[in-house]
Protein backbone atom coordinates (compact mmCIF):
# COMPACT_ATOMS: atom_id res chain seq x y z
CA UNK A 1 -20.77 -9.75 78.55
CA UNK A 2 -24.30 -8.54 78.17
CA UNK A 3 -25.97 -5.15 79.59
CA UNK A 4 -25.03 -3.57 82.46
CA UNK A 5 -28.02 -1.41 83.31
CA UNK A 6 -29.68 -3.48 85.86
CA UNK A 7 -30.84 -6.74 85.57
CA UNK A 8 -28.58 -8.41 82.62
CA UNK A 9 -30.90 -9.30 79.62
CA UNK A 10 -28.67 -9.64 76.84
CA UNK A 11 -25.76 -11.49 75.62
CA UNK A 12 -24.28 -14.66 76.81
CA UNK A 13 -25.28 -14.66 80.36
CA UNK A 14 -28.97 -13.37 79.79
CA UNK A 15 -31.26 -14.00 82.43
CA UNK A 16 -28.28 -15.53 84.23
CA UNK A 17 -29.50 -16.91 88.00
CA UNK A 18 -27.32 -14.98 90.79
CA UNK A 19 -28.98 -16.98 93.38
CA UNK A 20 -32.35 -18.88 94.06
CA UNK A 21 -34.91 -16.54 91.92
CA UNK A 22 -32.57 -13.49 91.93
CA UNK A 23 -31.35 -12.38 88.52
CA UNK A 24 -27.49 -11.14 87.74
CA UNK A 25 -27.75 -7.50 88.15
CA UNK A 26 -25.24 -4.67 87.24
CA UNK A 27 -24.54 -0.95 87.35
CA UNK A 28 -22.26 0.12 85.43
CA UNK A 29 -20.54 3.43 86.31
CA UNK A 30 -22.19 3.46 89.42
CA UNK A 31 -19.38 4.46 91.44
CA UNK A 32 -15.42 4.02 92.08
CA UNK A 33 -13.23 4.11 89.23
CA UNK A 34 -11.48 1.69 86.85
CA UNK A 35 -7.66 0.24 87.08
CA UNK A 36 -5.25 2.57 84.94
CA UNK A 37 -2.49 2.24 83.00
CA UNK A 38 -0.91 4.97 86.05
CA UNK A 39 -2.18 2.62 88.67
CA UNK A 40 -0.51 -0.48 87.05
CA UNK A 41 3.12 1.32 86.41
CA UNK A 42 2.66 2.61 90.65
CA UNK A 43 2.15 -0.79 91.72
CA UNK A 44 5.00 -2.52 89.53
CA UNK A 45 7.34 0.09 90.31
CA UNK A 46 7.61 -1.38 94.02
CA UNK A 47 9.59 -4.45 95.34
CA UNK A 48 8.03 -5.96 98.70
CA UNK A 49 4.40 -7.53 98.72
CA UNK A 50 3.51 -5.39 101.72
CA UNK A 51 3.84 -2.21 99.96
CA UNK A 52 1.25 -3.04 97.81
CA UNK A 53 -1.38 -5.04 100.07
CA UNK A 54 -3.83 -3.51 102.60
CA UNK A 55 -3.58 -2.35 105.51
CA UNK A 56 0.60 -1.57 104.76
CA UNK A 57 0.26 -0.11 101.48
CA UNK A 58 -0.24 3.23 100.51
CA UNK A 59 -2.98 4.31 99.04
CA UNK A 60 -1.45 5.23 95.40
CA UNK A 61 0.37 1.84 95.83
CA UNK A 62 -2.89 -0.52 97.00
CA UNK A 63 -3.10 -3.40 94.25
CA UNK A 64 -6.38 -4.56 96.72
CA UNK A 65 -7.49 -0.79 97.06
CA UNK A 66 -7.40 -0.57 92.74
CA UNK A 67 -8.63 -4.05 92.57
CA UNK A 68 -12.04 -3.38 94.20
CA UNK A 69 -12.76 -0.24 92.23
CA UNK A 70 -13.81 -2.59 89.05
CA UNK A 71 -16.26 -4.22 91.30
CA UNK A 72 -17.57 -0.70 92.70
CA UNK A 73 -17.72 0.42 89.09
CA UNK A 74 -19.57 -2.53 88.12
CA UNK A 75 -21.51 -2.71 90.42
CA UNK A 76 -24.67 -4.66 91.26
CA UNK A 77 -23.72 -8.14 92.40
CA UNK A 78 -19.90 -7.56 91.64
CA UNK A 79 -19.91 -5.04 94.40
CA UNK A 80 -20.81 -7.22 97.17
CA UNK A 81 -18.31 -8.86 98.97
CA UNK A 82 -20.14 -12.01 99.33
CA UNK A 83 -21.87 -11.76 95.52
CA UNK A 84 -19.40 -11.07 93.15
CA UNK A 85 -18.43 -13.96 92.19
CA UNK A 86 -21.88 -14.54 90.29
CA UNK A 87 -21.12 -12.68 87.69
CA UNK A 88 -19.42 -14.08 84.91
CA UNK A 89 -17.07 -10.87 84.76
CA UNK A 90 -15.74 -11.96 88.21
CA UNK A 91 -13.63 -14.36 86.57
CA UNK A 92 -12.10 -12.28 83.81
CA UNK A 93 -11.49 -9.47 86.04
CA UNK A 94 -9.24 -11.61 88.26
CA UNK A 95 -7.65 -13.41 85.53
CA UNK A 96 -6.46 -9.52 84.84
CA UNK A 97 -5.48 -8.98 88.43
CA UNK A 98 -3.81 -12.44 88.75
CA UNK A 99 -1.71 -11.27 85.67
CA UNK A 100 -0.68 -7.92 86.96
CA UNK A 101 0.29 -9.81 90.03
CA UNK A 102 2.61 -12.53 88.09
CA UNK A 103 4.18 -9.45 86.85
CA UNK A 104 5.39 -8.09 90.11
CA UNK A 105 6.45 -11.56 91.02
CA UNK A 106 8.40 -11.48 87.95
CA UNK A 107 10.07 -8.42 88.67
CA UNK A 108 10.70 -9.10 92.41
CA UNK A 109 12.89 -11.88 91.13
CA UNK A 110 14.67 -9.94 88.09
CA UNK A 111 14.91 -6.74 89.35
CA UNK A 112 14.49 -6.33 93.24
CA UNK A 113 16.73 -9.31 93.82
CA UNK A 114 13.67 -10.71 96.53
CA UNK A 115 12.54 -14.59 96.25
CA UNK A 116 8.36 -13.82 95.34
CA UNK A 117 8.11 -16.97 97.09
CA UNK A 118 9.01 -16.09 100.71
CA UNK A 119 7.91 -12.76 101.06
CA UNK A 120 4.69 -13.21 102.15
CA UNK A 121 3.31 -10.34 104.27
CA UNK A 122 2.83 -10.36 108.03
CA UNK A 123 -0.77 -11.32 108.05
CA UNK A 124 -2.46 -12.99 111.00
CA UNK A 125 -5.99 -15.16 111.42
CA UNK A 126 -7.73 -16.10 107.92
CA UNK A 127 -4.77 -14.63 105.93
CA UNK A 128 -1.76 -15.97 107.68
CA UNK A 129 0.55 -17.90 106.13
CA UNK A 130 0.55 -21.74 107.15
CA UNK A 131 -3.70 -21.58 107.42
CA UNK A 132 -5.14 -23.80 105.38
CA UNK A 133 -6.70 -22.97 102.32
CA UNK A 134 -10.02 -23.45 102.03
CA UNK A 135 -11.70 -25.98 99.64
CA UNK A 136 -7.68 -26.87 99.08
CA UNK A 137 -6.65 -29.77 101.35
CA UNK A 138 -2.93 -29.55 101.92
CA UNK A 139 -2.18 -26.14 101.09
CA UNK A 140 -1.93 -23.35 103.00
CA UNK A 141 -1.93 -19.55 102.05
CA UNK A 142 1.86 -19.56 101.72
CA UNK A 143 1.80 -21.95 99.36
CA UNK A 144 -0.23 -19.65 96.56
CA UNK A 145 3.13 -17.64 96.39
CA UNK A 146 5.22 -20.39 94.69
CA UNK A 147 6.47 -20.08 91.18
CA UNK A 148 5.20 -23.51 90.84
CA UNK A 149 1.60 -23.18 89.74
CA UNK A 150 2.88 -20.59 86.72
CA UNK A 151 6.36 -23.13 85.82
CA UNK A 152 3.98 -25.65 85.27
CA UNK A 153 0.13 -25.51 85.19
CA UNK A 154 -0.77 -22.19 84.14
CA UNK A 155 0.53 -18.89 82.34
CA UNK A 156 -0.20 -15.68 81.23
CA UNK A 157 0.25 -13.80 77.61
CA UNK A 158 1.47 -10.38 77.29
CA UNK A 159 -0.80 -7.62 76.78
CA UNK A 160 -1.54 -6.52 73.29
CA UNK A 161 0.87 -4.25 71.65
CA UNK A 162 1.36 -3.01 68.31
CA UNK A 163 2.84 0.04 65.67
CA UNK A 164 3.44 1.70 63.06
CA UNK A 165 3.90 -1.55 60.61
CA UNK A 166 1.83 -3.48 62.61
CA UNK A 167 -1.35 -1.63 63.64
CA UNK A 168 -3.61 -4.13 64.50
CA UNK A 169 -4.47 -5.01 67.97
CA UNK A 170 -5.50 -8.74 67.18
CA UNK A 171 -9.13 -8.46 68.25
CA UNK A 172 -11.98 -6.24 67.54
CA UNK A 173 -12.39 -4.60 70.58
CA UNK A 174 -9.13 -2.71 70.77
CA UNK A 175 -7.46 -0.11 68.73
CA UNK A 176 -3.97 1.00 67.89
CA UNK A 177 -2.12 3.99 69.00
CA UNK A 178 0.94 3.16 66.62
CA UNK A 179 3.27 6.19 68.54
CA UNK A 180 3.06 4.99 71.90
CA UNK A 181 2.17 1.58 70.60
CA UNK A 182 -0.73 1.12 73.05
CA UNK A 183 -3.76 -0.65 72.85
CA UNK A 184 -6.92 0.69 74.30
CA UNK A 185 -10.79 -0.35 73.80
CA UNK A 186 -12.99 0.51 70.67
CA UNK A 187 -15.54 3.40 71.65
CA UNK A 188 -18.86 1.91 72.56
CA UNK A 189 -21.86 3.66 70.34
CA UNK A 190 -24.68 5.40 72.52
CA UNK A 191 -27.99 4.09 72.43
CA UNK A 192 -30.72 6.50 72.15
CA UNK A 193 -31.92 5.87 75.84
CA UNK A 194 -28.92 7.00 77.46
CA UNK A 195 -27.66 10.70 77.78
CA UNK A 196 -24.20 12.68 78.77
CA UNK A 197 -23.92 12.35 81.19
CA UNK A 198 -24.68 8.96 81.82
CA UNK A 199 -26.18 9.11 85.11
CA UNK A 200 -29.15 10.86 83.82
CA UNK A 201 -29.92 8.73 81.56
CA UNK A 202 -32.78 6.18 81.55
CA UNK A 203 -30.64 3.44 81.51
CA UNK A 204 -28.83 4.99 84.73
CA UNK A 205 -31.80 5.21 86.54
CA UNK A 206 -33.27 1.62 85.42
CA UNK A 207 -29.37 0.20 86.86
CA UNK A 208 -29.76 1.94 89.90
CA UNK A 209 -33.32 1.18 90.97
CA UNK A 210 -32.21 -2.78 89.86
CA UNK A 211 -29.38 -2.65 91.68
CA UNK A 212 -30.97 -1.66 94.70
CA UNK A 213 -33.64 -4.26 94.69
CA UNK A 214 -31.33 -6.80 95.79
CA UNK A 215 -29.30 -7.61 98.48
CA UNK A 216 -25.38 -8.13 98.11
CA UNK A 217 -24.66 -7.86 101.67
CA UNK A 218 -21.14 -5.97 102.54
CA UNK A 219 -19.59 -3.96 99.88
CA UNK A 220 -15.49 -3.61 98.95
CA UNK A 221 -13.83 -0.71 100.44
CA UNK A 222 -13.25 1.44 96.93
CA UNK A 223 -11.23 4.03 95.63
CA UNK A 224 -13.12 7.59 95.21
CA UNK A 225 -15.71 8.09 92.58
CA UNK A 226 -14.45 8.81 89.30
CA UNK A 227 -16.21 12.38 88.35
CA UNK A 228 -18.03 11.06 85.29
CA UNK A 229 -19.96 8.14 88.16
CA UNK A 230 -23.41 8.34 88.86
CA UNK A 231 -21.76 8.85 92.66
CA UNK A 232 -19.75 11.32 91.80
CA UNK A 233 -22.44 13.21 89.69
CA UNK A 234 -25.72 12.52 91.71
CA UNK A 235 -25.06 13.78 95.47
CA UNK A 236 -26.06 10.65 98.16
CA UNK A 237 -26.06 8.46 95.53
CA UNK A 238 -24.12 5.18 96.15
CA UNK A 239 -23.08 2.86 93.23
């Protein structure tokens, strides 16, 4: 997907245009924390919608809370509320999300016994049920919870697996564990211009100064800094 040290310069999105003259900008590591495998078992291992939606959920349970700590660990334009979408990793992040989320459905149905479709949480004003959706005409927030759009336009593949006679991930980027039979991402190699820990590297500092030359407006309400984040390791620093 290209650096994430500031202002994106390589790969596939280099020089990508954020906005009118303002270039897609990153920090990686900046602050927050990324989605675990601990997170994902906590949030499946619940049955009703509002225990796992802000404000009702708690805070080990918050799909929205863990959600918005990939764009506070990203950083840069993801980390805006009204930005994030202009980066290209916007899009894969909640395709991931979206899939966690079909898997609660799924086990609402299967193993709570509780109809996905109807148990839409007590929201009021922009998030209540019968509002319209926006850029949708004739739909209304309600209707996003049907099994319909995953029956029939759209689904979702399991994540990677393998083992012992089969330890290959399918791509790459991912490597076996063949005991537990877990997948998990390929080391990245250090470049010379970066340091442990990270956030005194060069690269850390070019991300942050890059990152604060532009304006993403508010910023997601994130989980606390993982300790190995420029926030957690530079006091009054914020990703």
């Amino acid at each position: 997907m290209g650096n994430g040290d500031g202002f994106v310069v390589t790969g596939p999105f280099a020089k990508w245009q954020a906005g009118k003259k303002v270039p897609l900008t990153r920090n990686i590591a900046g602050d927050s924390t990324l989605i675990s495998r601990q997170n994902i078992a906590a949030i499946l291992s619940r049955c009703r919608t509002t225990e796992i939606v802000s404000p009702w959920a708690k805070p080990k349970f918050d799909f929205e809370l863990a959600h918005a700590g990939i764009h506070g660990w990203v950083g840069g334009h993801m980390f805006g509320m009204n930005t994030a979408a202009a980066d290209p990793i916007f899009f894969l992040h909640h395709a991931f999300i979206d899939y966690i989320w079909e898997l609660f459905r799924q086990r609402q149905a299967s193993f709570c016994k509780i109809n996905p479709e109807t148990d839409y949480p007590p929201s009021k004003g922009l998030h209540g049920p019968k509002r319209p959706m926006d850029g949708l005409p004739g739909y209304r927030n309600i209707d996003g919870f049907r099994s319909f759009w995953t029956q029939f336009w759209y689904n979702y593949e399991p994540s990677p697996t393998c083992s012992k006679k089969v330890p290959s991930c399918g791509t790459p980027y991912l490597q076996c564990e063949p005991i537990s039979g877990v997948c998990f991402p390929v080391t990245r190699k250090i470049s010379p211009d970066e340091a442990k820990p990270y956030a005194l590297s060069p690269r850390a500092n070019r991300g942050r100064a890059q990152a604060l030359s532009i304006n993403i407006g508010p910023t997601f309400r994130v989980p606390p800094p993982d300790p190995r984040t420029q926030a957690a390791l530079l006091p009054g620093v914020k990703g």
